[in-house]
Structures are given as structure tokens and as C-alpha cells.
C-alpha atoms as a PDB file:
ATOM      1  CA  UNK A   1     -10.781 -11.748  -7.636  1.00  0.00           C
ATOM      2  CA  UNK A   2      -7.317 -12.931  -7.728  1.00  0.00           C
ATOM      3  CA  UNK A   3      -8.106 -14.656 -11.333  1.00  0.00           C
ATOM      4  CA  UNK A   4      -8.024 -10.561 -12.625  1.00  0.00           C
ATOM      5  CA  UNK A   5      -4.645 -10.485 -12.131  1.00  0.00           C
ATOM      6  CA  UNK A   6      -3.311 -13.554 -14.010  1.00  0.00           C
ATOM      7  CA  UNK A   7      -1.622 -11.315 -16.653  1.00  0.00           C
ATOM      8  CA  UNK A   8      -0.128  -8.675 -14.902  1.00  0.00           C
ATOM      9  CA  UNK A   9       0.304  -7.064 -18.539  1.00  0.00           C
ATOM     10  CA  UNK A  10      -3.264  -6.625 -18.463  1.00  0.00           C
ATOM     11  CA  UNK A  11      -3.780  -3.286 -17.899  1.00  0.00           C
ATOM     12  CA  UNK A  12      -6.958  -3.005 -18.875  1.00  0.00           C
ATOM     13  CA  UNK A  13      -8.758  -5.535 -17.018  1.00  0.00           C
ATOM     14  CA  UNK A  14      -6.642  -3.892 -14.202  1.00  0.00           C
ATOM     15  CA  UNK A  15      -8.595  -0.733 -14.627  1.00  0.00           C
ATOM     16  CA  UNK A  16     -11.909  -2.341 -14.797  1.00  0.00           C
ATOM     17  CA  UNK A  17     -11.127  -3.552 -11.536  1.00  0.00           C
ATOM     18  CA  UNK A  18     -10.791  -0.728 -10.153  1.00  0.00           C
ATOM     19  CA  UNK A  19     -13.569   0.748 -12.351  1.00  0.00           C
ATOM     20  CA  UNK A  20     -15.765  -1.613 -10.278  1.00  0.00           C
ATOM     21  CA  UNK A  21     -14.438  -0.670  -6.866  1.00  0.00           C
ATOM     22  CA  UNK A  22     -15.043   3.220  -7.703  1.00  0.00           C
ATOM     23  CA  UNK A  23     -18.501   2.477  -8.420  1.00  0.00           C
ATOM     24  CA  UNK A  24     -18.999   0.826  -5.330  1.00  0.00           C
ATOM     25  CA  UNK A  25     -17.631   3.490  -3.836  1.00  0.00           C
ATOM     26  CA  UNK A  26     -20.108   6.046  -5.795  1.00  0.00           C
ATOM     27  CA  UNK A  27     -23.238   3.993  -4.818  1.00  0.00           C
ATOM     28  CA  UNK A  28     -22.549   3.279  -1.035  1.00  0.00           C
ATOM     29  CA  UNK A  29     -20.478   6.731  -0.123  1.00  0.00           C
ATOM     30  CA  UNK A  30     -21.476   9.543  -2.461  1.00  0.00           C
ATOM     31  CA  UNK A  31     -24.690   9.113  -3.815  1.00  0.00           C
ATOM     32  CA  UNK A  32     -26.434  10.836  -7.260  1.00  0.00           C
ATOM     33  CA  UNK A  33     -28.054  14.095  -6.594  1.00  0.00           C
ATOM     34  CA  UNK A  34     -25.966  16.119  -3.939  1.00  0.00           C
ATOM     35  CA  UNK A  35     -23.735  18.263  -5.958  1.00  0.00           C
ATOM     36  CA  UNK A  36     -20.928  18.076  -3.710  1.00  0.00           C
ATOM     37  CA  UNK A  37     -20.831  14.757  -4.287  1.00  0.00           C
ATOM     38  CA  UNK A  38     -21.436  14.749  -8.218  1.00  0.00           C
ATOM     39  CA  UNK A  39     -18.602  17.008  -8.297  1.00  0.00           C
ATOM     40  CA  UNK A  40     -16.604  14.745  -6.523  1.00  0.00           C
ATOM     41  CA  UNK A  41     -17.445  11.477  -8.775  1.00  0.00           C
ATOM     42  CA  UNK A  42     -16.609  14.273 -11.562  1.00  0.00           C
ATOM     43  CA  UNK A  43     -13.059  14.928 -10.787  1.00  0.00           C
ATOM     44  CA  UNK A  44     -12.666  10.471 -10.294  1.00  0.00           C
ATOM     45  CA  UNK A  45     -13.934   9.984 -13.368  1.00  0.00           C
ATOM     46  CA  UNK A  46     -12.031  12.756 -15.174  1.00  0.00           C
ATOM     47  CA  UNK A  47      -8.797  11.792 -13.059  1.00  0.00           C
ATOM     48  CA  UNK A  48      -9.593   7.907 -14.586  1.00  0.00           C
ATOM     49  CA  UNK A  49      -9.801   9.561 -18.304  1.00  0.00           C
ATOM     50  CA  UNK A  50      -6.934  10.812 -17.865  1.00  0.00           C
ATOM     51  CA  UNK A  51      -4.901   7.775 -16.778  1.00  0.00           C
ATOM     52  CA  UNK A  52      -6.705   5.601 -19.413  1.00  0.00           C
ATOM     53  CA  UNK A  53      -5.685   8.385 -21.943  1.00  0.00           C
ATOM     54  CA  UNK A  54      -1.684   8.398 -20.732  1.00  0.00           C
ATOM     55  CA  UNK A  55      -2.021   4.987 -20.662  1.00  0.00           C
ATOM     56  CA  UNK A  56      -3.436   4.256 -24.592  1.00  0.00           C
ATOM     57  CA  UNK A  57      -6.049   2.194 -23.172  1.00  0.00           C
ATOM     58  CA  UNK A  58     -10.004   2.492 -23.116  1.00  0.00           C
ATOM     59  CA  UNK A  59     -12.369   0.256 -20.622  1.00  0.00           C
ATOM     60  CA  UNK A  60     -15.107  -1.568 -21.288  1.00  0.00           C
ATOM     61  CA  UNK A  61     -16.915   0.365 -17.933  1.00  0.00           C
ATOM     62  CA  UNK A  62     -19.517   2.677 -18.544  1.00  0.00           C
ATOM     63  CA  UNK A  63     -17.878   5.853 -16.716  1.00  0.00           C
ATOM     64  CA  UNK A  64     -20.751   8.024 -16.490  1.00  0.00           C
ATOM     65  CA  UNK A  65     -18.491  11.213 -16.331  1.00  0.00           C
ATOM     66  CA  UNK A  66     -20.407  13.854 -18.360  1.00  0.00           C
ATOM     67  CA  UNK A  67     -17.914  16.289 -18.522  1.00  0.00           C
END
């Protein structure tokens, strides 16, 4: 994984990283379906927006925030 990070200026590919790791997260710790945790993969994904938004910079990740 270290490869990511060969251009530290690569913010982007940063956030895919991490992108990746959240959707781990989603699919092993908060699962699709229980509202609690829907509205807790709400508020990452919104929180992620709103980096990528401060930041001028838009993923390639699919970020499956409805809102």
C-alpha cells in the first residue's frame, strides 16, 4: 500500500485510500439496513464531501451517500 503514497501531493489518491478503508469499515462494522447505522455511514460520507469540497478535489470512489 505504501506505493499510494509515492507523491505525497497526491491528494486524491490519498482520499481514495481512505475511501477504501471506510468501506471496509461500512461492510464489516455497520452493515446496510439498520438505520442507526445508515445514519452513521450518512454523516462519514457527508463529513468526506465536505473535505473533498474544501479541498477542490473529487474521487473516483463511488460514495453511496444519498443525501
Amino acid at each position: 500500500m505504501l506505493s499510494y503514497f509515492s507523491d505525497r501531493d497526491n491528494i486524491a489518491v490519498i482520499l481514495e485510500v481512505i475511501w477504501m478503508a471506510l468501506w471496509n469499515y461500512r461492510e464489516d462494522s455497520i452493515p446496510e439496513g439498520d438505520e442507526m447505522h445508515d445514519d452513521e455511514w450518512s454523516d462519514i460520507t457527508t463529513a468526506m464531501a465536505w473535505i473533498e469540497e474544501d479541498l477542490g478535489i473529487t474521487t473516483e470512489v463511488n460514495h453511496g451517500n444519498n443525501k
